[in-house]
PDB file of N, CA and C in Angstrom:
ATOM      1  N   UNK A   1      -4.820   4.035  17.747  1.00  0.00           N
ATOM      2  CA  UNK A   1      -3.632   3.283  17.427  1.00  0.00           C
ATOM      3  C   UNK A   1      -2.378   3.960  17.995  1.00  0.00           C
ATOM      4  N   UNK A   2      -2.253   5.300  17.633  1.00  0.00           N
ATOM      5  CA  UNK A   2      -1.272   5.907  18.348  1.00  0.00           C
ATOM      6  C   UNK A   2      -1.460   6.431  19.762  1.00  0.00           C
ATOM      7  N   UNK A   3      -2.511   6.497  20.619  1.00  0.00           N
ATOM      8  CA  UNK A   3      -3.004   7.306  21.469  1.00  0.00           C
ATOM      9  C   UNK A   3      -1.751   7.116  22.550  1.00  0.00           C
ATOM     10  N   UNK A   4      -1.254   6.268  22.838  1.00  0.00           N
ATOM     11  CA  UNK A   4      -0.016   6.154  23.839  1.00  0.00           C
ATOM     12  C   UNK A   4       1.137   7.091  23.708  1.00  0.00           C
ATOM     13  N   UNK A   5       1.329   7.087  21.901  1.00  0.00           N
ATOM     14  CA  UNK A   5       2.444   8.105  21.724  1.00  0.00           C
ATOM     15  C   UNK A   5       2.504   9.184  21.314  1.00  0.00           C
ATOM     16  N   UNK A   6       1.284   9.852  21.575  1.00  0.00           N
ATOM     17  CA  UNK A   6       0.954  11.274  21.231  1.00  0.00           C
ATOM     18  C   UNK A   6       1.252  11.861  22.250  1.00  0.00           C
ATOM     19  N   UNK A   7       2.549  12.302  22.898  1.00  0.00           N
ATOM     20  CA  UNK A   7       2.931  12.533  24.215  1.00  0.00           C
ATOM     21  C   UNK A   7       3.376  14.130  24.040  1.00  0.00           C
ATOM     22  N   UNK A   8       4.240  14.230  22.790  1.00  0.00           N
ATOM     23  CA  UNK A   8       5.371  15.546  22.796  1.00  0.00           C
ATOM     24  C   UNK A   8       3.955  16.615  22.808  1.00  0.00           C
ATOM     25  N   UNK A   9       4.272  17.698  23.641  1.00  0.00           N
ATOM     26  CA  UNK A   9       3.385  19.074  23.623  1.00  0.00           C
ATOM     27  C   UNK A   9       3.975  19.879  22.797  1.00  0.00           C
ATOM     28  N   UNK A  10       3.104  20.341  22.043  1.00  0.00           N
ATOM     29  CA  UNK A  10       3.901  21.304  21.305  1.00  0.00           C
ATOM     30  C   UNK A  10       2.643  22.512  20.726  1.00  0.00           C
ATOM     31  N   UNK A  11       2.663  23.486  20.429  1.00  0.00           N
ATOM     32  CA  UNK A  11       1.723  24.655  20.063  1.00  0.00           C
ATOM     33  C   UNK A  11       1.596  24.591  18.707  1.00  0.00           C
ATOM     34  N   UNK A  12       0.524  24.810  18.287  1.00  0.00           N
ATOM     35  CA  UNK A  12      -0.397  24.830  16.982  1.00  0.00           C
ATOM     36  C   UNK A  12      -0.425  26.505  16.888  1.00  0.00           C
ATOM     37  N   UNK A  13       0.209  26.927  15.516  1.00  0.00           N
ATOM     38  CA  UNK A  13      -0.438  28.380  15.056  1.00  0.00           C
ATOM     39  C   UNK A  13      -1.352  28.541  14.128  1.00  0.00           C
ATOM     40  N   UNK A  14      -2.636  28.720  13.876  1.00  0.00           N
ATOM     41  CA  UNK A  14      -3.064  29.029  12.832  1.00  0.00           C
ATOM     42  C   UNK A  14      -3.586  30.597  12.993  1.00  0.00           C
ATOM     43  N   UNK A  15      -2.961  30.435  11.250  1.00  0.00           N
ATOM     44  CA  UNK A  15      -3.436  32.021  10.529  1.00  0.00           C
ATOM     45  C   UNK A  15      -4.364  32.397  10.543  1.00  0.00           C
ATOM     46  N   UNK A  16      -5.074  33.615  11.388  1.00  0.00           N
ATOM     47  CA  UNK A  16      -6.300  34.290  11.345  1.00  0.00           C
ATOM     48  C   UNK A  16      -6.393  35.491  10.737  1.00  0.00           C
ATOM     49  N   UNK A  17      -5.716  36.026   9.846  1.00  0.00           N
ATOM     50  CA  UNK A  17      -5.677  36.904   8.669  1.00  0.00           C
ATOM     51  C   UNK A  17      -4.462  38.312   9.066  1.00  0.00           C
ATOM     52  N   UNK A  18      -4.121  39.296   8.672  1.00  0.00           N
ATOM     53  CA  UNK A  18      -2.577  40.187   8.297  1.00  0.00           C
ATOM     54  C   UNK A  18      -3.460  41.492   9.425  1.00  0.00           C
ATOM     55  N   UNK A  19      -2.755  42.029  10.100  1.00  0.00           N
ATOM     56  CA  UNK A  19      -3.145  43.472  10.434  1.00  0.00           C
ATOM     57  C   UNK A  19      -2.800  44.379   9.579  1.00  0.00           C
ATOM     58  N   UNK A  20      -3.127  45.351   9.624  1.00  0.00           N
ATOM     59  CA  UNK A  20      -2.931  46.403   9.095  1.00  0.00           C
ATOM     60  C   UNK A  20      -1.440  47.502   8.580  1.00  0.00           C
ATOM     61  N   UNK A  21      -0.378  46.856   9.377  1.00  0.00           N
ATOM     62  CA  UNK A  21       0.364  46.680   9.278  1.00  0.00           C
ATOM     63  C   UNK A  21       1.299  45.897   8.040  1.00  0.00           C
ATOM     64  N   UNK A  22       0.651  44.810   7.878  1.00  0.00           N
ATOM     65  CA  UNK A  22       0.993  43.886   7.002  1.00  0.00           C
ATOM     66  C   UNK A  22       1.598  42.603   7.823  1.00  0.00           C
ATOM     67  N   UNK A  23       1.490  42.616   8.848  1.00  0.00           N
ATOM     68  CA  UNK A  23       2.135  41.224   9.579  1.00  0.00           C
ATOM     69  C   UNK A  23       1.119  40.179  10.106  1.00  0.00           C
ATOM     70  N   UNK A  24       1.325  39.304   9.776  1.00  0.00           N
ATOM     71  CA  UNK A  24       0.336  38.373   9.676  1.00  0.00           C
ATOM     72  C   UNK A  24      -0.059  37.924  11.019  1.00  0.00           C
ATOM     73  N   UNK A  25      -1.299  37.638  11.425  1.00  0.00           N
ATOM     74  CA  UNK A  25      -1.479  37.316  12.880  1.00  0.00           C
ATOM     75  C   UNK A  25      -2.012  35.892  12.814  1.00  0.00           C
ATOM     76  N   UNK A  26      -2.110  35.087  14.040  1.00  0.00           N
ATOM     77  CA  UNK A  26      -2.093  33.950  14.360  1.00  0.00           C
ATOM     78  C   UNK A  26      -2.583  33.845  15.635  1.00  0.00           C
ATOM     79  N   UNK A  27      -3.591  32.819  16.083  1.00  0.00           N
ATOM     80  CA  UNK A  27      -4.191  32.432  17.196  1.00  0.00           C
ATOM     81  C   UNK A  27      -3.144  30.988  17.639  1.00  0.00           C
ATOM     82  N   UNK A  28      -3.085  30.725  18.423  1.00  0.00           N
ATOM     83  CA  UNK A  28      -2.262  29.666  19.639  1.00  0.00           C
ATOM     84  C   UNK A  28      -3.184  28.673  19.852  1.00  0.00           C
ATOM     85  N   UNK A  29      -3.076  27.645  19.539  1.00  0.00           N
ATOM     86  CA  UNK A  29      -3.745  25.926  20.448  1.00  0.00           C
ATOM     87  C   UNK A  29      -2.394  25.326  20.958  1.00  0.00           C
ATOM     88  N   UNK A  30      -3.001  24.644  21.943  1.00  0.00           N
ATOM     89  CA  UNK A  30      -1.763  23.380  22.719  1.00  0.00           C
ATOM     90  C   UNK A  30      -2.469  22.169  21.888  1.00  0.00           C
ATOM     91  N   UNK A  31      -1.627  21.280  22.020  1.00  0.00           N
ATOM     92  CA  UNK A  31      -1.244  20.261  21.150  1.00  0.00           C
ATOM     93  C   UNK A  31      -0.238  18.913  21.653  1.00  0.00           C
ATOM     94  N   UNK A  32      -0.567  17.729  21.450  1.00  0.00           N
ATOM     95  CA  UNK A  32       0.191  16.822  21.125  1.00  0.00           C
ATOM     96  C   UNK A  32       0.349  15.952  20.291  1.00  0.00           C
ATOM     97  N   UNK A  33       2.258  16.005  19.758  1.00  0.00           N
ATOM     98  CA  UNK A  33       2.148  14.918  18.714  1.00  0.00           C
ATOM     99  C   UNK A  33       3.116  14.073  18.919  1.00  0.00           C
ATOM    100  N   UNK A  34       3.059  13.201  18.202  1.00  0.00           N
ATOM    101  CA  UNK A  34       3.996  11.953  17.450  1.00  0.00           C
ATOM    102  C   UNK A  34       4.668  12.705  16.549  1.00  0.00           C
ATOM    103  N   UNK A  35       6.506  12.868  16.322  1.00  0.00           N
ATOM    104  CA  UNK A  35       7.113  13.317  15.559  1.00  0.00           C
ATOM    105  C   UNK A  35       8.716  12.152  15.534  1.00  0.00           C
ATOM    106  N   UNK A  36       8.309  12.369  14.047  1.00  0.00           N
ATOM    107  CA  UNK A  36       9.665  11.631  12.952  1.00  0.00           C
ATOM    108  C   UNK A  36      10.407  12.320  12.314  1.00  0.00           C
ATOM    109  N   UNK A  37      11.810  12.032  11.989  1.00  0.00           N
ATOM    110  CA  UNK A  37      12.418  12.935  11.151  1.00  0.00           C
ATOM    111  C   UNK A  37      12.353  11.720   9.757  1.00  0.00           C
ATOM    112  N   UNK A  38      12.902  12.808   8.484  1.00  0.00           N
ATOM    113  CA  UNK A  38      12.620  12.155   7.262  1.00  0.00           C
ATOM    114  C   UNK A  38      14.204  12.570   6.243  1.00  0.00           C
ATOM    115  N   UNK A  39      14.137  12.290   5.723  1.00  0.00           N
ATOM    116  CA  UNK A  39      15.302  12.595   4.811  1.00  0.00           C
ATOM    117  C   UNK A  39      14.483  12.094   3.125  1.00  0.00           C
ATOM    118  N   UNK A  40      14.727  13.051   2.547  1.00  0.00           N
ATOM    119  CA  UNK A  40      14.479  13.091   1.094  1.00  0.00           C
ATOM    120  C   UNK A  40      15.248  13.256   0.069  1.00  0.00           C
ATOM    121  N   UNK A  41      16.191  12.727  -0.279  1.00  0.00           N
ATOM    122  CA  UNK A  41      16.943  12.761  -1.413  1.00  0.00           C
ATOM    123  C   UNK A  41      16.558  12.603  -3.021  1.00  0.00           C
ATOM    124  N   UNK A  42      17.129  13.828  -3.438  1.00  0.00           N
ATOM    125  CA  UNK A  42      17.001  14.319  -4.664  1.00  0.00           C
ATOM    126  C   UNK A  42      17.970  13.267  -5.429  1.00  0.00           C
ATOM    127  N   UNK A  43      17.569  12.656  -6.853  1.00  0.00           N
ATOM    128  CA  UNK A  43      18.575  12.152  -7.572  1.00  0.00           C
ATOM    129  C   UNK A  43      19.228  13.285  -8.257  1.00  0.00           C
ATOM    130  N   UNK A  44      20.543  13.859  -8.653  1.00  0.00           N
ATOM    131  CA  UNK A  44      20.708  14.453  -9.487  1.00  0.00           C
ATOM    132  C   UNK A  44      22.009  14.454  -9.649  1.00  0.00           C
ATOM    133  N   UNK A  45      23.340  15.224 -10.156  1.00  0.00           N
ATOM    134  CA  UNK A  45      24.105  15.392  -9.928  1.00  0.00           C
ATOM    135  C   UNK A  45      24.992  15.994  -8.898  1.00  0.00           C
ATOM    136  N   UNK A  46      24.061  16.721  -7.708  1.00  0.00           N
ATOM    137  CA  UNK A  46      24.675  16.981  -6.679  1.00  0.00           C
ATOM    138  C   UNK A  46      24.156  16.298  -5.841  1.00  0.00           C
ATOM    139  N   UNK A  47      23.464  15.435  -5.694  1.00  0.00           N
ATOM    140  CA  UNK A  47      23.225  14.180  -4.710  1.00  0.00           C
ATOM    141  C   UNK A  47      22.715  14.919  -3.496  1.00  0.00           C
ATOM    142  N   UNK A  48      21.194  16.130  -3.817  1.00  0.00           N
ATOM    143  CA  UNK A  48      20.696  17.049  -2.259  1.00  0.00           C
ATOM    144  C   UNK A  48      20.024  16.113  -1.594  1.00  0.00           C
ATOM    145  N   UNK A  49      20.714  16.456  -0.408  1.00  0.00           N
ATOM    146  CA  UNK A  49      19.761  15.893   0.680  1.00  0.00           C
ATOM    147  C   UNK A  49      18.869  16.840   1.476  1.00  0.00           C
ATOM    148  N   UNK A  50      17.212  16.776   1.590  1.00  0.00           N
ATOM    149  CA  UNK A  50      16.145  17.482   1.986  1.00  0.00           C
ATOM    150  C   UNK A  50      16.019  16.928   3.675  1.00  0.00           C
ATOM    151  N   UNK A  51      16.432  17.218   4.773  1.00  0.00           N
ATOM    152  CA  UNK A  51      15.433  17.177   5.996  1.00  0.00           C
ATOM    153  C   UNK A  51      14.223  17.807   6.598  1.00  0.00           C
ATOM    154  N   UNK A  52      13.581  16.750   7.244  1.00  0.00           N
ATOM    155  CA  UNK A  52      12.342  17.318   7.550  1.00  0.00           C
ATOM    156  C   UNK A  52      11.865  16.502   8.781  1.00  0.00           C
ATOM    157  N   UNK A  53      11.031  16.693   9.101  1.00  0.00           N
ATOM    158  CA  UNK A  53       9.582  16.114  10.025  1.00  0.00           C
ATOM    159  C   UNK A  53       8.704  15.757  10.312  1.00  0.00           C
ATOM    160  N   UNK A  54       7.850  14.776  10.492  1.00  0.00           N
ATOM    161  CA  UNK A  54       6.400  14.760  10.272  1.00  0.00           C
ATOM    162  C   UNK A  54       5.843  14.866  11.828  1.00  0.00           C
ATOM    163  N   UNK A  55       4.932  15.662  11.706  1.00  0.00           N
ATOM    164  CA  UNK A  55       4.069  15.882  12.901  1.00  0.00           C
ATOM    165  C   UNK A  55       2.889  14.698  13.003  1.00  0.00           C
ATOM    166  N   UNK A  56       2.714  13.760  13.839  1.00  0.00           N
ATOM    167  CA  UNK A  56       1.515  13.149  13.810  1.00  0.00           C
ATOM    168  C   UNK A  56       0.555  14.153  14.545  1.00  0.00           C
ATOM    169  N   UNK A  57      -0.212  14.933  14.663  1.00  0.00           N
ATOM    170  CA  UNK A  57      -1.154  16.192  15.603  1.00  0.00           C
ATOM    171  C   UNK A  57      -1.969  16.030  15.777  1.00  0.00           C
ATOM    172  N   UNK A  58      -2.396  15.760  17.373  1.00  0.00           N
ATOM    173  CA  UNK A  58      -4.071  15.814  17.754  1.00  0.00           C
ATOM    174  C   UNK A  58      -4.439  16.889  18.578  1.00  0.00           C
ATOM    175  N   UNK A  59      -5.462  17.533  18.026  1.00  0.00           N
ATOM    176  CA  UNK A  59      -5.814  19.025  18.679  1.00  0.00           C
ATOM    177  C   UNK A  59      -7.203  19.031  18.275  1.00  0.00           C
ATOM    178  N   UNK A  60      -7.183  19.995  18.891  1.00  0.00           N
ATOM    179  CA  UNK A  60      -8.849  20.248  19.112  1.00  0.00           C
ATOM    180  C   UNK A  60      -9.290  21.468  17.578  1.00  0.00           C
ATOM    181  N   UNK A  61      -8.323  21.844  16.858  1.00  0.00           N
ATOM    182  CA  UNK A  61      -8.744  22.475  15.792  1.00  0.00           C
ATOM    183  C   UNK A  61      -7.664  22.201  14.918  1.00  0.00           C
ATOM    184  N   UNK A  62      -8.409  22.266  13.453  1.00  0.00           N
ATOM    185  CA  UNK A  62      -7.583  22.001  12.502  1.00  0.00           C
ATOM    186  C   UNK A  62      -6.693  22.553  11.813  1.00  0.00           C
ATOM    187  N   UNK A  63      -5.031  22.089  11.572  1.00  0.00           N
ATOM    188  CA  UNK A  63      -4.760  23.021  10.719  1.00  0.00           C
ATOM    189  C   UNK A  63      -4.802  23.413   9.229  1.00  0.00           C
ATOM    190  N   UNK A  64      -4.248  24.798   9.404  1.00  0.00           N
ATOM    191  CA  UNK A  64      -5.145  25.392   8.016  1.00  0.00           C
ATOM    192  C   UNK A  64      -3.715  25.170   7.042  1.00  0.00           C
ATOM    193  N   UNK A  65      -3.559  25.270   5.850  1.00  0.00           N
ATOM    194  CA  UNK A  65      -2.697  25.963   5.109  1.00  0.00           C
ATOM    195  C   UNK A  65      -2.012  27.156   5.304  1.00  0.00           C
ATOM    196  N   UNK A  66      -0.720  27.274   5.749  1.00  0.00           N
ATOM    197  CA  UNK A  66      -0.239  29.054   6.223  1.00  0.00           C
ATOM    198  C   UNK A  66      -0.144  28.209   7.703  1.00  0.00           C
ATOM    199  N   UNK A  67      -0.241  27.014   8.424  1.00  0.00           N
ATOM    200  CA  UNK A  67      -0.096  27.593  10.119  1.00  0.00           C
ATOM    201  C   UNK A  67       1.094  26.910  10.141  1.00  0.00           C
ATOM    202  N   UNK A  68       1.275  26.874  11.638  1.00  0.00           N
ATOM    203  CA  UNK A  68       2.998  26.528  11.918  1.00  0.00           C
ATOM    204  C   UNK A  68       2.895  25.903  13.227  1.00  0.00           C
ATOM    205  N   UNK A  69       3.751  24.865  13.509  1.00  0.00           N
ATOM    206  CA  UNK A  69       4.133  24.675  15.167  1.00  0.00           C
ATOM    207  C   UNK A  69       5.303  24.772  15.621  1.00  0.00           C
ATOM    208  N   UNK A  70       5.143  25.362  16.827  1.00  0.00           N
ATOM    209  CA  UNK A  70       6.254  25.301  17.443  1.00  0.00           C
ATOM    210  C   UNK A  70       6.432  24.159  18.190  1.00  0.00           C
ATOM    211  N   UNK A  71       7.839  23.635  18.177  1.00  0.00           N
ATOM    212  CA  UNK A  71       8.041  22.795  18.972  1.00  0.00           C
ATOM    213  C   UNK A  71       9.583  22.686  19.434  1.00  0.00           C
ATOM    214  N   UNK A  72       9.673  22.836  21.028  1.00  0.00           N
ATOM    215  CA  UNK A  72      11.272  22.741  21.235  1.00  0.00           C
ATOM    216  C   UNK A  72      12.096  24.276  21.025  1.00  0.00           C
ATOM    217  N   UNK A  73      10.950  25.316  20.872  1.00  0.00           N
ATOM    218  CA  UNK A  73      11.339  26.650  20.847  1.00  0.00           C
ATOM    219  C   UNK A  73      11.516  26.927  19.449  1.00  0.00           C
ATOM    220  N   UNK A  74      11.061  25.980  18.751  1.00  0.00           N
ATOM    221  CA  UNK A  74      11.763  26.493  17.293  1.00  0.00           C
ATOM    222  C   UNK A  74      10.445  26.397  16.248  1.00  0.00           C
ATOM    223  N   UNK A  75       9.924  27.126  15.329  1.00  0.00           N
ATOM    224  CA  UNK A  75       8.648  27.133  14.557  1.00  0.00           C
ATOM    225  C   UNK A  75       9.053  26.027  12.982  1.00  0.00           C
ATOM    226  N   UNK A  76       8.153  25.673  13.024  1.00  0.00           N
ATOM    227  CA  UNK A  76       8.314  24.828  11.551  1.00  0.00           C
ATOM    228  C   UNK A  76       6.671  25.172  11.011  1.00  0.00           C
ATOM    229  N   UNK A  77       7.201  25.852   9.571  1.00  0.00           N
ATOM    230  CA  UNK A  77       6.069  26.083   8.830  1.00  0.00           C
ATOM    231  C   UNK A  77       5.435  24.664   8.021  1.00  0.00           C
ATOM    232  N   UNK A  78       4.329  24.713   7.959  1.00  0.00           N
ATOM    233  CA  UNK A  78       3.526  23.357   7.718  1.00  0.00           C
ATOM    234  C   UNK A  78       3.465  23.472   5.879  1.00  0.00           C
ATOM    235  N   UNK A  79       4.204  22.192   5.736  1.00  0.00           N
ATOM    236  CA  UNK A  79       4.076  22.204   3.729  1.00  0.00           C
ATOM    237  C   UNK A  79       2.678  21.338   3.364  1.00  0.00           C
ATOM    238  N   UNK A  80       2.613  20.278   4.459  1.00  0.00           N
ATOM    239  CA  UNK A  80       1.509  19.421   3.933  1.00  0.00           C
ATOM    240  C   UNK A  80       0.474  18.964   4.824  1.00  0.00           C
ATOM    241  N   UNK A  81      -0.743  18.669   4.612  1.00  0.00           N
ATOM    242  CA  UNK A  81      -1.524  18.235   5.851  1.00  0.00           C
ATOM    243  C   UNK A  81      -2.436  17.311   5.175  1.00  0.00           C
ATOM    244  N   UNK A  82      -2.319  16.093   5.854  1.00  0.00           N
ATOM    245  CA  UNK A  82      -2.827  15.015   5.781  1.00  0.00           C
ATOM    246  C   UNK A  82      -4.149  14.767   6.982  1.00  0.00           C
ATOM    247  N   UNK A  83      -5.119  14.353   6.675  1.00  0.00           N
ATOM    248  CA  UNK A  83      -6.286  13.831   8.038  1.00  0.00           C
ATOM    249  C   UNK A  83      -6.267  12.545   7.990  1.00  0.00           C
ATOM    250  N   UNK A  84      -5.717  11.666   9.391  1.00  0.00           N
ATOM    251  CA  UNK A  84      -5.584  10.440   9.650  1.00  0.00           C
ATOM    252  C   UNK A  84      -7.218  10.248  10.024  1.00  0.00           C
ATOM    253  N   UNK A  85      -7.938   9.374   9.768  1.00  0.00           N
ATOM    254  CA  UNK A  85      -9.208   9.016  10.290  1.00  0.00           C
ATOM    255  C   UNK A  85      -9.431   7.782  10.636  1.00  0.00           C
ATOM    256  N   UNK A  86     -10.017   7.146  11.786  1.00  0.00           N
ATOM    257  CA  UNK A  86      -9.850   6.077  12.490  1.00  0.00           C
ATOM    258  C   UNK A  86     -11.604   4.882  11.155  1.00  0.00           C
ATOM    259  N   UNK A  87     -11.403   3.443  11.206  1.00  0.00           N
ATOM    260  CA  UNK A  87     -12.273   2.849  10.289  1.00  0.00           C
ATOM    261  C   UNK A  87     -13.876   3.558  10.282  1.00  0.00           C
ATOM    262  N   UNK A  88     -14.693   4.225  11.401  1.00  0.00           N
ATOM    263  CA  UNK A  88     -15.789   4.703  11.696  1.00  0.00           C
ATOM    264  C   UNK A  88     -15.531   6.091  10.404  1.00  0.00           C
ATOM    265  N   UNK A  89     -14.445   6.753  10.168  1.00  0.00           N
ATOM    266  CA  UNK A  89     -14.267   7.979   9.833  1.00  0.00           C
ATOM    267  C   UNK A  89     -13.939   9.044  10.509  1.00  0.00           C
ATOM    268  N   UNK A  90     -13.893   8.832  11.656  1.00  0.00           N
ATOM    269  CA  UNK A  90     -13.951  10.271  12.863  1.00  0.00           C
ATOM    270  C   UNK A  90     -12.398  10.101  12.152  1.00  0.00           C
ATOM    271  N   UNK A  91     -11.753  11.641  12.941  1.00  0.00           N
ATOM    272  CA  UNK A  91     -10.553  12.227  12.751  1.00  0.00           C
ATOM    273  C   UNK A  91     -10.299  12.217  13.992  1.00  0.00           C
ATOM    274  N   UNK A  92      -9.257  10.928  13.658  1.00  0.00           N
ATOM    275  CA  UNK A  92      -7.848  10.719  14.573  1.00  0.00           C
ATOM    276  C   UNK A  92      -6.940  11.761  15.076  1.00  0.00           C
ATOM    277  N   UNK A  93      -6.431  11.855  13.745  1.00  0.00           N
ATOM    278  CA  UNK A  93      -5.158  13.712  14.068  1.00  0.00           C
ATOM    279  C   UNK A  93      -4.434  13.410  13.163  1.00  0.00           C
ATOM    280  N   UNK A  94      -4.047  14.246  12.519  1.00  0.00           N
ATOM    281  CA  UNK A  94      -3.427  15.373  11.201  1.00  0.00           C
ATOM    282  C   UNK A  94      -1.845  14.529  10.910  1.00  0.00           C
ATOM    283  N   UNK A  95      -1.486  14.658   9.569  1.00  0.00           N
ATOM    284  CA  UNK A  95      -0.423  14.330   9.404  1.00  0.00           C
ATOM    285  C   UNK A  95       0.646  15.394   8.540  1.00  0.00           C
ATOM    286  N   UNK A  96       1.073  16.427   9.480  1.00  0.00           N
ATOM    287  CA  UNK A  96       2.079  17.485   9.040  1.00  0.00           C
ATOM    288  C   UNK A  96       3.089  17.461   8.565  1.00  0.00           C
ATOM    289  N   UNK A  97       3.754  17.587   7.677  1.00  0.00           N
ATOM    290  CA  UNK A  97       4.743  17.100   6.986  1.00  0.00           C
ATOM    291  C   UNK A  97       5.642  18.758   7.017  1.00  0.00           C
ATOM    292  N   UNK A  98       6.564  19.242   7.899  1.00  0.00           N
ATOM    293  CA  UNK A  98       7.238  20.526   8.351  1.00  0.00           C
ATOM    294  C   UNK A  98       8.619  20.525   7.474  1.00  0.00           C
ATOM    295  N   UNK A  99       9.111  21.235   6.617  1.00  0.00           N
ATOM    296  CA  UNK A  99      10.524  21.548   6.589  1.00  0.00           C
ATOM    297  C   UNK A  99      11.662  22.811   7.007  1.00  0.00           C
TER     298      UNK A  99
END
């Protein structure tokens, strides 16, 4: 359904566990997605407004909880991950929700 507009390249990080050090390491995939911006507004008395992104992502591995993409030079850590799956069930590509 989307396959036309899965155009933007952008890099997939996922977390492959902390060195020894304590800094967390990460393996690299290439990637393309479909990306939206979102706005989320809080009701309250200060009337917050939340921006964000959704990644539509098709890659050849999945992301985990903890990974991140870069895109446009700039990293966005991943809050939510959704699996789009086409009527058969196969997996379409991921629905990242970045703030």
């Amino acid at each position: 359904m989307f396959e036309d507009r899965l155009q933007e390249p952008v890099t997939l990080q996922v977390p492959e566990g902390t060195f020894s050090d304590g800094q967390d390491s990460y393996t690299e995939y290439s990637a393309c997605a479909l990306i939206t911006d979102f706005t989320q507004r809080d009701i309250n008395r200060y009337g917050t407004v939340k921006n964000g992104k959704i990644f539509l992502l098709r890659c050849d591995n999945e992301p985990l909880p903890g990974s991140r993409i870069i895109y446009e030079e700039k990293t966005y850590d991943i809050k939510d991950i959704k699996i789009c799956r086409n009527l058969n069930g196969e997996t379409e590509c991921y629905r990242c929700v970045v703030a």
